[in-house]
Protein backbone atom coordinates (compact mmCIF):
# COMPACT_ATOMS: atom_id res chain seq x y z
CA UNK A 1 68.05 -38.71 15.58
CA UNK A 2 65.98 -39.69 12.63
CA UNK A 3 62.79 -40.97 11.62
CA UNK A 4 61.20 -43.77 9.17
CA UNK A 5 57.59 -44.23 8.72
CA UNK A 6 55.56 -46.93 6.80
CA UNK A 7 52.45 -45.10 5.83
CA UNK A 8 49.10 -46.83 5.62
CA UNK A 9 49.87 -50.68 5.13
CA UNK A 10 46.96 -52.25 4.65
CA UNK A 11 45.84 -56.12 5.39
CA UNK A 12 42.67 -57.88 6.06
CA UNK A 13 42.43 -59.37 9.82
CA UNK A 14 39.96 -60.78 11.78
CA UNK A 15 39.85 -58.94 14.69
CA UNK A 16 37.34 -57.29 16.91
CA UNK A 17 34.66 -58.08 19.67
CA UNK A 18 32.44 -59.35 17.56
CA UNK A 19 31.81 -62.43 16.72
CA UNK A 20 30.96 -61.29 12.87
CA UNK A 21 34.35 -59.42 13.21
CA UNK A 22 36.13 -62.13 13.59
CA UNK A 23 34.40 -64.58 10.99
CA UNK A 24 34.05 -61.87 8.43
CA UNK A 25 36.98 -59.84 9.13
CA UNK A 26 37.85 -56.41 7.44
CA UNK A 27 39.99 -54.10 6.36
CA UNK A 28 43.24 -52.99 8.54
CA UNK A 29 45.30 -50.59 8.39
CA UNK A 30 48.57 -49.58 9.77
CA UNK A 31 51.40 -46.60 10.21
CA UNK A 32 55.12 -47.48 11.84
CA UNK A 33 57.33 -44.83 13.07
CA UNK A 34 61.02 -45.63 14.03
CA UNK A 35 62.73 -43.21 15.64
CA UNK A 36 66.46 -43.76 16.52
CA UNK A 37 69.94 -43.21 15.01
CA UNK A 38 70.26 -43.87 11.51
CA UNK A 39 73.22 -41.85 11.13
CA UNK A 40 75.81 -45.02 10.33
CA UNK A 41 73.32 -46.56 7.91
CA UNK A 42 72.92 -43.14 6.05
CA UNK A 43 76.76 -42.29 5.49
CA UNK A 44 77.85 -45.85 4.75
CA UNK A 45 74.29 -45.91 2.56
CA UNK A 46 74.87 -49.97 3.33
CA UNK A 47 71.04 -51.18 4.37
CA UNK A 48 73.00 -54.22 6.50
CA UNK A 49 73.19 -50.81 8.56
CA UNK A 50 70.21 -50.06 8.90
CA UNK A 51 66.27 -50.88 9.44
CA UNK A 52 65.06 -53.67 6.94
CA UNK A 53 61.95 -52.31 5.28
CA UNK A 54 60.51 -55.56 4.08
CA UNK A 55 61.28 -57.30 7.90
CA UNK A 56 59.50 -54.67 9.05
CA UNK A 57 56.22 -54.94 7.08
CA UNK A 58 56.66 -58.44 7.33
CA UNK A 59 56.05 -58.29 10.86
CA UNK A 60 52.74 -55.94 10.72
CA UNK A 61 51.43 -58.25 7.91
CA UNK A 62 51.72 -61.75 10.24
CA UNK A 63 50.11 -59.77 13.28
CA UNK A 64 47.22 -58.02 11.72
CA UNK A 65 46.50 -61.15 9.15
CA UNK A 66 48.03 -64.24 11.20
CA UNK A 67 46.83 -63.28 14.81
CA UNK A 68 43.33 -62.19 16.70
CA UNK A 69 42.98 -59.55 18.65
CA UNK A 70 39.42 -58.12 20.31
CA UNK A 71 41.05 -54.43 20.56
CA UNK A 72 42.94 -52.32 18.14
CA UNK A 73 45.33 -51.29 21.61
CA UNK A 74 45.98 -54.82 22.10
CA UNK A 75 47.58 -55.34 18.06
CA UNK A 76 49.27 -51.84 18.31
CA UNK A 77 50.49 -52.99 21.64
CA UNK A 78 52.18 -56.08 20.45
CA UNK A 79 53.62 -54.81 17.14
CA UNK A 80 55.27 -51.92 18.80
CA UNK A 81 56.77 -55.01 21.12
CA UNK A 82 58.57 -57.14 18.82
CA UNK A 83 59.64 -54.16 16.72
CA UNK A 84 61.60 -53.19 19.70
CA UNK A 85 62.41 -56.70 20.51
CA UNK A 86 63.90 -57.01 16.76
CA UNK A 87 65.17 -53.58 16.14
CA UNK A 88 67.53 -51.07 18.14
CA UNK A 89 65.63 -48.07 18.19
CA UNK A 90 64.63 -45.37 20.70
CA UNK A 91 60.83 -44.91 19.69
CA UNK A 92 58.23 -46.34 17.62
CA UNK A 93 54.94 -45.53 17.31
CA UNK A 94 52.33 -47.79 16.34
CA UNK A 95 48.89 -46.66 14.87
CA UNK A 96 46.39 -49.28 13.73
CA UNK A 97 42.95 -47.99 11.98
CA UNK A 98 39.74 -49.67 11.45
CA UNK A 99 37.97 -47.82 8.65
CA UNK A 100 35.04 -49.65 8.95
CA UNK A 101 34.66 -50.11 12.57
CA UNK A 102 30.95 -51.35 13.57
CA UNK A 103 29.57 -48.77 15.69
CA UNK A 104 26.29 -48.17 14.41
CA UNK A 105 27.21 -45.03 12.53
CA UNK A 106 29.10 -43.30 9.89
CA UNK A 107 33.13 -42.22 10.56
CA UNK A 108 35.98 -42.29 9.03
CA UNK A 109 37.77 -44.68 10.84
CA UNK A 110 38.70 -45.69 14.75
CA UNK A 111 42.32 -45.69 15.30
CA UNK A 112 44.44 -46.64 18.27
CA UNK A 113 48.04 -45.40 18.54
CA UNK A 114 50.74 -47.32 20.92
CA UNK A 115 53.85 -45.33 21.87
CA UNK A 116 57.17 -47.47 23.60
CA UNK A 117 60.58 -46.53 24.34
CA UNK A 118 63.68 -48.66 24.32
């Protein structure tokens, strides 16, 4: 069993409850995990074997910046679902942060994480 994880992608979205959310938008940011068997890919060292990195990101970047969503659960929820619909893995875990989250007070950022199984 092995892991990959993209660390902190970031992309600007319009998502959110609000309407100024949504005209505006605002920073978004993103961590994958993949967990599955990487074992073939790794000894053959052949990436036709294995998870492609730039797919992958390719598919966070058109949901956070070509898609609306009101909740951070609902984004997380269906990255984590066409990562598993593209890629054989066991696990991934989705986390999707709003660093500047309007809630009428200072933090460091809200973040919703999304955990599925194959």
């Amino acid at each position: 069993m092995g892991k990959l994880v993209f660390k902190n992608m970031a992309f600007y979205g319009y998502h959110g409850v609000f309407s100024a959310e949504k005209e505006v938008g605002q920073r978004i940011e993103v961590d994958i995990e993949l967990h599955g068997d990487f074992d073939a890919a790794a000894r053959a060292d052949d990436v036709e074997l294995g998870i492609n990195y730039v797919d992958v990101y390719t598919i966070v970047k058109d949901f956070v910046e070509e898609q609306e969503f009101n909740l951070l659960e609902g984004l997380a929820n269906a990255i984590a679902d066409q990562i598993l619909d593209v890629y054989d893995v066991e696990q991934v875990v989705v986390r999707v942060r709003n660093p500047h989250a309007p809630v009428g007070g200072l933090l460091d950022y809200i973040e919703a994480e999304i955990t599925k199984t194959h």
